[in-house]
C-alpha atoms as a PDB file:
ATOM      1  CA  UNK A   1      -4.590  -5.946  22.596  1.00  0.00           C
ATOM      2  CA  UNK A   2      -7.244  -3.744  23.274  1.00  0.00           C
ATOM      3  CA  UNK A   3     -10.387  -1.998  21.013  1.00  0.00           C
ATOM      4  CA  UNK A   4     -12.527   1.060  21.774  1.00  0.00           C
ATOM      5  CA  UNK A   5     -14.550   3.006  19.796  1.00  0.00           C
ATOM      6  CA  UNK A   6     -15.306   6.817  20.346  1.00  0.00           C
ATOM      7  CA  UNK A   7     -16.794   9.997  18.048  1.00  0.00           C
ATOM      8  CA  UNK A   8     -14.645  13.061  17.706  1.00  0.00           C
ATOM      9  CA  UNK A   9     -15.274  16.301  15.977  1.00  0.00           C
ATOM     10  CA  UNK A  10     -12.778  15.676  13.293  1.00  0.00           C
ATOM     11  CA  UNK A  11     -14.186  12.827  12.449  1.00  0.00           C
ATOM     12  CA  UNK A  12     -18.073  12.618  11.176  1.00  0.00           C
ATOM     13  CA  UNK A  13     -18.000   8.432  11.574  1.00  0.00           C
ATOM     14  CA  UNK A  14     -17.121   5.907  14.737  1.00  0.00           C
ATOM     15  CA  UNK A  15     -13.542   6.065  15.288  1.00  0.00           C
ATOM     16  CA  UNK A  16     -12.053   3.354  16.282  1.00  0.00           C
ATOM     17  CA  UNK A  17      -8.706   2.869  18.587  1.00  0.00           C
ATOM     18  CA  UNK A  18      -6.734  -0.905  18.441  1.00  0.00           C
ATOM     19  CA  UNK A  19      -3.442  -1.201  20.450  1.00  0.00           C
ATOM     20  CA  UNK A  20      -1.128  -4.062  20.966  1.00  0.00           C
ATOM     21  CA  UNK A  21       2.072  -4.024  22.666  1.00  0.00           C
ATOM     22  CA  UNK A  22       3.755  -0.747  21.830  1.00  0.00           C
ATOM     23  CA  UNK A  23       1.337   0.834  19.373  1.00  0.00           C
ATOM     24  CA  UNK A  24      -1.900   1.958  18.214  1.00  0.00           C
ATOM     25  CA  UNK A  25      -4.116   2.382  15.334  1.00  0.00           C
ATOM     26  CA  UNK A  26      -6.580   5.113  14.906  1.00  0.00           C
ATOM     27  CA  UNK A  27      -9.815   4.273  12.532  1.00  0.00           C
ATOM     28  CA  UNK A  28     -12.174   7.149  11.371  1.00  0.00           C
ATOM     29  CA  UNK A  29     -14.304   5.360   8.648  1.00  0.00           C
ATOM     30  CA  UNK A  30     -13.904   3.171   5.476  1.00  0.00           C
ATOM     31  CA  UNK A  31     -10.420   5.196   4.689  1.00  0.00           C
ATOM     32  CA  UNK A  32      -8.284   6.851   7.068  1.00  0.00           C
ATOM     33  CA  UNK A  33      -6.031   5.204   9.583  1.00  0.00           C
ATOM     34  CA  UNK A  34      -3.513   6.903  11.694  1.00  0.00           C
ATOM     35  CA  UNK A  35      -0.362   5.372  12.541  1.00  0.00           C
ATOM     36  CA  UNK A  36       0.923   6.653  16.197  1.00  0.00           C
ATOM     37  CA  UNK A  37       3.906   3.899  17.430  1.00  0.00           C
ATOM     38  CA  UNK A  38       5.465   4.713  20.434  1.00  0.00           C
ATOM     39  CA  UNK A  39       8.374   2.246  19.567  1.00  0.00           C
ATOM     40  CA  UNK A  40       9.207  -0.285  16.739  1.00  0.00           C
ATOM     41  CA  UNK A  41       7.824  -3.454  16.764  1.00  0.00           C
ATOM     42  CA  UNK A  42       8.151  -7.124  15.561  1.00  0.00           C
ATOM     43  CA  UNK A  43       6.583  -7.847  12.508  1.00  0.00           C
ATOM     44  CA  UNK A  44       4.561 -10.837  13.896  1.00  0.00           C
ATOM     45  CA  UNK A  45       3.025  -7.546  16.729  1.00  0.00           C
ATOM     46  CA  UNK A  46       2.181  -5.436  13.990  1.00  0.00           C
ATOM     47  CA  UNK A  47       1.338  -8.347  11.771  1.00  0.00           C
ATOM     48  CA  UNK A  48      -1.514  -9.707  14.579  1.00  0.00           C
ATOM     49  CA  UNK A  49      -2.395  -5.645  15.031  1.00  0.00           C
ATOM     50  CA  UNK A  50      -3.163  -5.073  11.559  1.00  0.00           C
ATOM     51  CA  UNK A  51      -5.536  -7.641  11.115  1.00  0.00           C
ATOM     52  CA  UNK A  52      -7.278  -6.670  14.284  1.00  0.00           C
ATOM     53  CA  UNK A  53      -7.736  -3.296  12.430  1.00  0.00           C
ATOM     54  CA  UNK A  54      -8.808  -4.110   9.006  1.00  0.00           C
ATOM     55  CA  UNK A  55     -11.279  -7.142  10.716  1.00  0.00           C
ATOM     56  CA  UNK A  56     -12.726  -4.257  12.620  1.00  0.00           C
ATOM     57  CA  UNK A  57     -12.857  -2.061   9.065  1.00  0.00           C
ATOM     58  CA  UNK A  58     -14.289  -4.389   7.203  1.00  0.00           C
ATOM     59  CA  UNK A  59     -17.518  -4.073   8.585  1.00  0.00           C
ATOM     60  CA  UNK A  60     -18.166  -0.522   8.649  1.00  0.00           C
ATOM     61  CA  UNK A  61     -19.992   1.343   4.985  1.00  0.00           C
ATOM     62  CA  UNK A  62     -18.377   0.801   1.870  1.00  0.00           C
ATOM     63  CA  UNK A  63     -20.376   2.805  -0.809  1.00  0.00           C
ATOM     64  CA  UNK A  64     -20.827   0.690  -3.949  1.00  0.00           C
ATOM     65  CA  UNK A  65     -20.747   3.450  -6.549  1.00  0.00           C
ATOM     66  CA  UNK A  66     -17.802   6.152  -7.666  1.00  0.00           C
ATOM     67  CA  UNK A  67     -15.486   3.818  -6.195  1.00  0.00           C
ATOM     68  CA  UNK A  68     -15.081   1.004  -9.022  1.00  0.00           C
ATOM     69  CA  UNK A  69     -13.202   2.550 -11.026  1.00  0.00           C
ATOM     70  CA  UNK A  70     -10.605   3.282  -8.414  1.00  0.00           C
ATOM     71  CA  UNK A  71     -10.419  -0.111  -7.303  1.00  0.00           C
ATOM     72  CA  UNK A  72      -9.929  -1.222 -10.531  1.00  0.00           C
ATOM     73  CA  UNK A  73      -6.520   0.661 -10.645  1.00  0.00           C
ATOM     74  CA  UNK A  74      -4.923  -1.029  -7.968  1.00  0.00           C
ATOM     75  CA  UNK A  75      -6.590  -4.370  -9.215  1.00  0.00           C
ATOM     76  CA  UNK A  76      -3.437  -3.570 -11.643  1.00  0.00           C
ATOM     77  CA  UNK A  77      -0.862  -4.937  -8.901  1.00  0.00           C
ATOM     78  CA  UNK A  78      -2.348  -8.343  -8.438  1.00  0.00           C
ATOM     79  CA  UNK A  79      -0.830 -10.905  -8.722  1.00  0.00           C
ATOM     80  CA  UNK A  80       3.061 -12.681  -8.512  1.00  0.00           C
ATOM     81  CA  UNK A  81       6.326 -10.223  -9.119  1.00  0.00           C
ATOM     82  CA  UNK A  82       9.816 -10.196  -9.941  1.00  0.00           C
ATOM     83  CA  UNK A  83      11.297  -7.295  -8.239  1.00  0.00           C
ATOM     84  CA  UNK A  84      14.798  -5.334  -8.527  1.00  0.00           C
ATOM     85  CA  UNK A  85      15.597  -1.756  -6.883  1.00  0.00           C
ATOM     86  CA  UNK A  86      18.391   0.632  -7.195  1.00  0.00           C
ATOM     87  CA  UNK A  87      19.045   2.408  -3.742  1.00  0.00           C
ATOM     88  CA  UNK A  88      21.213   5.651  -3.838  1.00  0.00           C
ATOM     89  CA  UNK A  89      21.791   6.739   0.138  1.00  0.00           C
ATOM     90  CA  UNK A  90      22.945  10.894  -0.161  1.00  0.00           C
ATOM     91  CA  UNK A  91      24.873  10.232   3.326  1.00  0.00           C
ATOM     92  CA  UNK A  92      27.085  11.021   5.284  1.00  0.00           C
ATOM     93  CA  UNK A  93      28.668   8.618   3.991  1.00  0.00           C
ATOM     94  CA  UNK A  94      27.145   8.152   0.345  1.00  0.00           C
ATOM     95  CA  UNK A  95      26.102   4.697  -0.878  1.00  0.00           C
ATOM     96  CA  UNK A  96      24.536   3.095  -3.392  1.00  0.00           C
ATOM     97  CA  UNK A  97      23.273  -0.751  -3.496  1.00  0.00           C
ATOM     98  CA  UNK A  98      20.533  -2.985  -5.722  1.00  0.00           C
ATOM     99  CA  UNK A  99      18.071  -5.753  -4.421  1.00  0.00           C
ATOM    100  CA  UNK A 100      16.270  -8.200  -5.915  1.00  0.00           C
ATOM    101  CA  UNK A 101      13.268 -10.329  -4.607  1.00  0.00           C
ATOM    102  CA  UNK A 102       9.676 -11.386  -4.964  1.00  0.00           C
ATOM    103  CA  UNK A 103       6.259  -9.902  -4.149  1.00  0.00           C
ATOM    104  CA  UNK A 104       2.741 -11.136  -4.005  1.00  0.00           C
ATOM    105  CA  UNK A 105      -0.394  -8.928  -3.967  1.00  0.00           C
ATOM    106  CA  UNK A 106      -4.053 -10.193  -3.319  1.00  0.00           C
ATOM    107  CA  UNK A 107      -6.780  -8.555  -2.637  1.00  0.00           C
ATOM    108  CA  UNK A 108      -8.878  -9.056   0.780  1.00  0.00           C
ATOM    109  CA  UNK A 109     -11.378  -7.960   3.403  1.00  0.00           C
ATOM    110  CA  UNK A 110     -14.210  -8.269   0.485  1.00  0.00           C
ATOM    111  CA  UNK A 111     -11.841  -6.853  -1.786  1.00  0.00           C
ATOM    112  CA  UNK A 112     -11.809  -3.356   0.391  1.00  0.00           C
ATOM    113  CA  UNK A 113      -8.082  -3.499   0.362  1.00  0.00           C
ATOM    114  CA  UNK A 114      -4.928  -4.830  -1.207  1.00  0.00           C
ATOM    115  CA  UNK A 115      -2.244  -6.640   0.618  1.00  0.00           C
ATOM    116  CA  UNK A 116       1.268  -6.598  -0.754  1.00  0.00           C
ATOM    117  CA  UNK A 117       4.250  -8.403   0.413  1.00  0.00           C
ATOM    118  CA  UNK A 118       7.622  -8.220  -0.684  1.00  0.00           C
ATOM    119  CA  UNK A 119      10.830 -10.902   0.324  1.00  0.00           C
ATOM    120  CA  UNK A 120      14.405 -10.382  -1.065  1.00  0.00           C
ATOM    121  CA  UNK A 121      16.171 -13.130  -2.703  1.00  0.00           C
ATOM    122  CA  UNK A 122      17.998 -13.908  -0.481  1.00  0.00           C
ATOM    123  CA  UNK A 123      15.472 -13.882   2.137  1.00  0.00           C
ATOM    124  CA  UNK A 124      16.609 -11.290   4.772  1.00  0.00           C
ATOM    125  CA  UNK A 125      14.455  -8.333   4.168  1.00  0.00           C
ATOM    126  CA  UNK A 126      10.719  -8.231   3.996  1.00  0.00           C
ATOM    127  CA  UNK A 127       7.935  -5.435   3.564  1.00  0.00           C
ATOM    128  CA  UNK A 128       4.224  -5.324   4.122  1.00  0.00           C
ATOM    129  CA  UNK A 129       2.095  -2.704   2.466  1.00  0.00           C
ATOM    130  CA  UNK A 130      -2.041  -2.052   1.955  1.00  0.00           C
ATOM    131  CA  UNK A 131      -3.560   0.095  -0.330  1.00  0.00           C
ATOM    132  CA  UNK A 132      -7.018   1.515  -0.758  1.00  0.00           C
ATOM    133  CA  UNK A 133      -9.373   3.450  -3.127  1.00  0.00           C
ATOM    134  CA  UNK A 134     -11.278   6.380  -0.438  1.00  0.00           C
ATOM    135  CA  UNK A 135     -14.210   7.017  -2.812  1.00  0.00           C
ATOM    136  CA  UNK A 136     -14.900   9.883  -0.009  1.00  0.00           C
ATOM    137  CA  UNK A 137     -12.338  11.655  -1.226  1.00  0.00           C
ATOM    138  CA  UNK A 138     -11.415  10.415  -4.427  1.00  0.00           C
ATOM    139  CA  UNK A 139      -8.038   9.297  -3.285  1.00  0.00           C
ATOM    140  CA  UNK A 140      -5.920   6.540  -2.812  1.00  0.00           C
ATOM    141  CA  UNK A 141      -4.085   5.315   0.608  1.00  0.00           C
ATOM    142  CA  UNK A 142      -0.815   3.568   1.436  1.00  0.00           C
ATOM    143  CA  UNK A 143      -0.017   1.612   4.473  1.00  0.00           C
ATOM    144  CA  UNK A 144       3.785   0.130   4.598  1.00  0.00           C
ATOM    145  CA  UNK A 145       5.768  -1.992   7.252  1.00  0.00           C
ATOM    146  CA  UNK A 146       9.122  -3.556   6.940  1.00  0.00           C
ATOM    147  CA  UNK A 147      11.411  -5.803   9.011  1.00  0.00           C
ATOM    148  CA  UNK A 148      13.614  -2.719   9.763  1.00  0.00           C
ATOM    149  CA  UNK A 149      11.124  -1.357  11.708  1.00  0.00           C
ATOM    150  CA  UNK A 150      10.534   1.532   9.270  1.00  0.00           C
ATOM    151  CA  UNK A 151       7.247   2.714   8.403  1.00  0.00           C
ATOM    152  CA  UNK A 152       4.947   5.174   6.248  1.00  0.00           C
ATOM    153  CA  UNK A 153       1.443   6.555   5.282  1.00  0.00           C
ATOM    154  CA  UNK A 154       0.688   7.745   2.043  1.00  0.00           C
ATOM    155  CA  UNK A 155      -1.790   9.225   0.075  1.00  0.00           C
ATOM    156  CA  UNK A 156      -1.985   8.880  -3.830  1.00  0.00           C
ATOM    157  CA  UNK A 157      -3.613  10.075  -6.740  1.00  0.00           C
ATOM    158  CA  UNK A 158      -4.281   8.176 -10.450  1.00  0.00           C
ATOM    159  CA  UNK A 159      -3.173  10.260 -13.520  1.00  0.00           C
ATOM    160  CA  UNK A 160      -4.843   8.177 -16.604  1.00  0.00           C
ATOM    161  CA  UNK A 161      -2.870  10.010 -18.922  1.00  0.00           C
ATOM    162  CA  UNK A 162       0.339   9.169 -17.970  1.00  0.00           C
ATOM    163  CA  UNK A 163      -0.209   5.604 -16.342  1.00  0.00           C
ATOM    164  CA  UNK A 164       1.126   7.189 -13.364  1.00  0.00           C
ATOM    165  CA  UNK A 165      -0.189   6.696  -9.370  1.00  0.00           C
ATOM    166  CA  UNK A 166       1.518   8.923  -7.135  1.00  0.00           C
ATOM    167  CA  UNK A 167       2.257   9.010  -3.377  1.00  0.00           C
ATOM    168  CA  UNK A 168       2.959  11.865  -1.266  1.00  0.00           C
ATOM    169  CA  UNK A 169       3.256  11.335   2.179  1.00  0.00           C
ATOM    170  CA  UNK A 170       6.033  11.795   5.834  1.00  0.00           C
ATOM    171  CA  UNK A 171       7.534  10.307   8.038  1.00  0.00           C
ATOM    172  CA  UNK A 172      10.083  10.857  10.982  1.00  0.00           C
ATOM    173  CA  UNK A 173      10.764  14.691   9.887  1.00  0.00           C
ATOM    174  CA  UNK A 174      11.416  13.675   6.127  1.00  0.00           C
ATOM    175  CA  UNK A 175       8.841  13.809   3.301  1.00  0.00           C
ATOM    176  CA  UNK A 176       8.991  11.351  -0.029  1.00  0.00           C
ATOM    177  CA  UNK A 177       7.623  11.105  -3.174  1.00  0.00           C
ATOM    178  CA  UNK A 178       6.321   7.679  -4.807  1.00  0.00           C
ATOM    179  CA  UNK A 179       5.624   7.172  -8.383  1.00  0.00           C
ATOM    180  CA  UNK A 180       4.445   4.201  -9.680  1.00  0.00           C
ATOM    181  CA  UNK A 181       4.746   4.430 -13.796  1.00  0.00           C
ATOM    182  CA  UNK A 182       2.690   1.075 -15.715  1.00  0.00           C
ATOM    183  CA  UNK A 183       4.652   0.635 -18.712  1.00  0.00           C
ATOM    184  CA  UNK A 184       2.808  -2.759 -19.365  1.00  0.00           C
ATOM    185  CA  UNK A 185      -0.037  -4.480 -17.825  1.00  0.00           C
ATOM    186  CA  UNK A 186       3.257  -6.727 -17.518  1.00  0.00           C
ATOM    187  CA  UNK A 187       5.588  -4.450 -16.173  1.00  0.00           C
ATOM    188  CA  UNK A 188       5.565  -1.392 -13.949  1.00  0.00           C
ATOM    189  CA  UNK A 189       8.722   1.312 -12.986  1.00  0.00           C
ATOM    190  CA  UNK A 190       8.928   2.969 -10.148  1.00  0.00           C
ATOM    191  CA  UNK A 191      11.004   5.819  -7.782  1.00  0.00           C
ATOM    192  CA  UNK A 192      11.099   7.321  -4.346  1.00  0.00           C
ATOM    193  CA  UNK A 193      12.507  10.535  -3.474  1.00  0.00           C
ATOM    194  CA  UNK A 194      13.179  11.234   0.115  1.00  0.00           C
ATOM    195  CA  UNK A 195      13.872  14.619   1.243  1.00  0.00           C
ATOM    196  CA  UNK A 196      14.611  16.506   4.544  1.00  0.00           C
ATOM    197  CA  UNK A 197      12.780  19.877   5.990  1.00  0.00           C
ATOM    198  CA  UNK A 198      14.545  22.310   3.923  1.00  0.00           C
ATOM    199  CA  UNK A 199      14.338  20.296   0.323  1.00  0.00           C
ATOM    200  CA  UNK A 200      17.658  18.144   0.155  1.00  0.00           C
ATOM    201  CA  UNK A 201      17.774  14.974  -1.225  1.00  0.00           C
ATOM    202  CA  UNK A 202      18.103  12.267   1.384  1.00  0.00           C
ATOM    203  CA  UNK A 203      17.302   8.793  -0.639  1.00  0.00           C
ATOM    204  CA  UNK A 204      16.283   7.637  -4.033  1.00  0.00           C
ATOM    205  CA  UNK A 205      15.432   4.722  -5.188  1.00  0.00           C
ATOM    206  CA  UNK A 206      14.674   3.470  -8.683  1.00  0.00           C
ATOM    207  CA  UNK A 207      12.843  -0.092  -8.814  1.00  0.00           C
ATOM    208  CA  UNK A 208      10.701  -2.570 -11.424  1.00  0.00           C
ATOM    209  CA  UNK A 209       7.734  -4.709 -10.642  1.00  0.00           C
ATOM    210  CA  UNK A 210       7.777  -7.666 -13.631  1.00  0.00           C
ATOM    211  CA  UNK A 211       5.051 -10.011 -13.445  1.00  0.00           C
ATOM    212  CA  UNK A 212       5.957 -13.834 -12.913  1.00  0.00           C
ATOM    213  CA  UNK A 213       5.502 -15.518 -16.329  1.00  0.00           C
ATOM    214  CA  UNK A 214       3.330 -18.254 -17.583  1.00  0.00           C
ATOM    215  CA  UNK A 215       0.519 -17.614 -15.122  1.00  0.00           C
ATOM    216  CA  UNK A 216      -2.700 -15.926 -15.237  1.00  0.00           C
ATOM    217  CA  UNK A 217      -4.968 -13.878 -12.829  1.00  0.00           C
ATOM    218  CA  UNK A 218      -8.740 -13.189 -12.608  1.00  0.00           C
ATOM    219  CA  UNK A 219      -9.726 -10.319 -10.528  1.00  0.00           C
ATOM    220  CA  UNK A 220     -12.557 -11.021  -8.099  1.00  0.00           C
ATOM    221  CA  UNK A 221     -15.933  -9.053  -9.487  1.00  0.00           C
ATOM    222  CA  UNK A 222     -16.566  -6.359  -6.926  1.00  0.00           C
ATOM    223  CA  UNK A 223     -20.750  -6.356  -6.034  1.00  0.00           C
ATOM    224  CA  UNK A 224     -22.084  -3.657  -7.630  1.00  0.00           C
ATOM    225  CA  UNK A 225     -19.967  -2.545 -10.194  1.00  0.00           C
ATOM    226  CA  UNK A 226     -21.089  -1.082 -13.239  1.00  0.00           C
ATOM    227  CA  UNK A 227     -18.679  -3.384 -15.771  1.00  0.00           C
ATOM    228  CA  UNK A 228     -20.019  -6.842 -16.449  1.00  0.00           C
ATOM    229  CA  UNK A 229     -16.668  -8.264 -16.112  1.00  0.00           C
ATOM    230  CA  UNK A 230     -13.183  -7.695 -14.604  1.00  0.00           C
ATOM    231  CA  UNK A 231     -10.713  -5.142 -16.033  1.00  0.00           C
ATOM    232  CA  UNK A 232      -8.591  -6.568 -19.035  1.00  0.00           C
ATOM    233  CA  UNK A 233      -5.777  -5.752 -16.520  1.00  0.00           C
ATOM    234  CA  UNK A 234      -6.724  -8.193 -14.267  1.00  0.00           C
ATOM    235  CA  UNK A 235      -7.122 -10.821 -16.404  1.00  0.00           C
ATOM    236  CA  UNK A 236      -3.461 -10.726 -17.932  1.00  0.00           C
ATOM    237  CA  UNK A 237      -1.957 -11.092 -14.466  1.00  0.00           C
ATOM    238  CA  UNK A 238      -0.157 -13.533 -12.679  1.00  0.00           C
ATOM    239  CA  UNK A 239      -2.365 -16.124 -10.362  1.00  0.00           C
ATOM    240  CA  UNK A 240      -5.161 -17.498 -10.852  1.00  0.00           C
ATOM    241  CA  UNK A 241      -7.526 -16.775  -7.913  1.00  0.00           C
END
């Protein structure tokens, strides 16, 4: 596992390159990662990569105000989760198949970032995503692993209106759409819709996030933030932290 840090003229802060084993991991600032795997790798390699990365983020600037608010959206997903998806595979050959598991989200590195991890029931298949508020550039970012070997980067935006955060991002020649829909402070609905090059429907997948019942969940304060206490989201989640 190696680090090295070097300045390059798209990027106006230190970037920073971590590799180990088959892959790398590009960091220009607080927000933006680059994901450049040369093969796929065991979860425990990525796993011990990862934290290399966000160890190495987590002390670099993280500007205390215009980004509360956009932390406090994904504070939303902390917490313990019931999950269920509907896959629909458009082929050749056409399938269709539902899952069921559990998920966990906390929040970490000084609450910079939010870890979610998701097992199925029964255990078999596992994912590991982070998310992030870039107060930069008034976005949000998505980082996602699974056991498969499959991976993504996303980046989203928060429509208040509608309750809706959506991801747009590609991967491996296809491009997808996430939208995550909060019905409840209990309960949130979302799809993916994977497409190829010229617009045709690859995957979609329909899934639910319920929260685990009968617990509770205080979100850490963030320093500097303008609101004396954490969202009301926060506190009707699912741990108690």
């Amino acid at each position: 596992m190696g680090l090295r840090a070097s300045r390059s003229h798209r990027c106006r802060s230190v970037r920073t390159t971590v590799c180990a084993a088959d892959a790398c991991l590009s960091i220009c600032g607080p927000g933006g990662i680059d994901l450049r795997p040369k093969a796929r790798m065991p979860m425990p390699v990525l796993g011990s990569l990862l934290l290399t990365v966000f160890v190495a983020m987590s002390a670099t600037a993280w500007p205390e105000n215009g980004s509360i608010k956009g932390v406090e959206v994904l504070q939303q997903f902390l917490g313990s989760w019931e999950t269920q998806t509907k896959i629909r595979h458009e082929g050749p050959p056409r399938r269709k198949f539902r899952t069921k598991g559990r998920a966990i989200c906390r929040q970490t590195f000084h609450g910079r970032y939010f870890e979610f991890r998701t097992q199925s029931i029964p255990p078999g298949q596992a994912d590991f995503q982070l998310m992030t508020y870039d107060a930069e550039r008034d976005m949000y970012r998505q980082w996602l692993f699974d056991s498969d070997g499959y991976h993504h980067q996303a980046e989203g935006r928060w429509n208040p209106t509608r309750a809706i955060l959506r991801w747009e991002g590609t991967t491996e020649g296809t491009s997808f759409v996430i939208e995550d829909r909060w019905v409840s402070p209990a309960r949130l609905e979302w799809t993916l819709v994977r497409t190829d090059a010229h617009g045709r429907p690859l995957q979609t997948i329909e899934g639910s996030l319920s929260r685990v019942k009968g617990e509770h969940v205080e979100c850490p304060h963030t320093p500097g933030s303008e609101f004396p206490s954490p969202p009301e989201s926060c506190r009707r989640g699912s741990i108690t932290r």
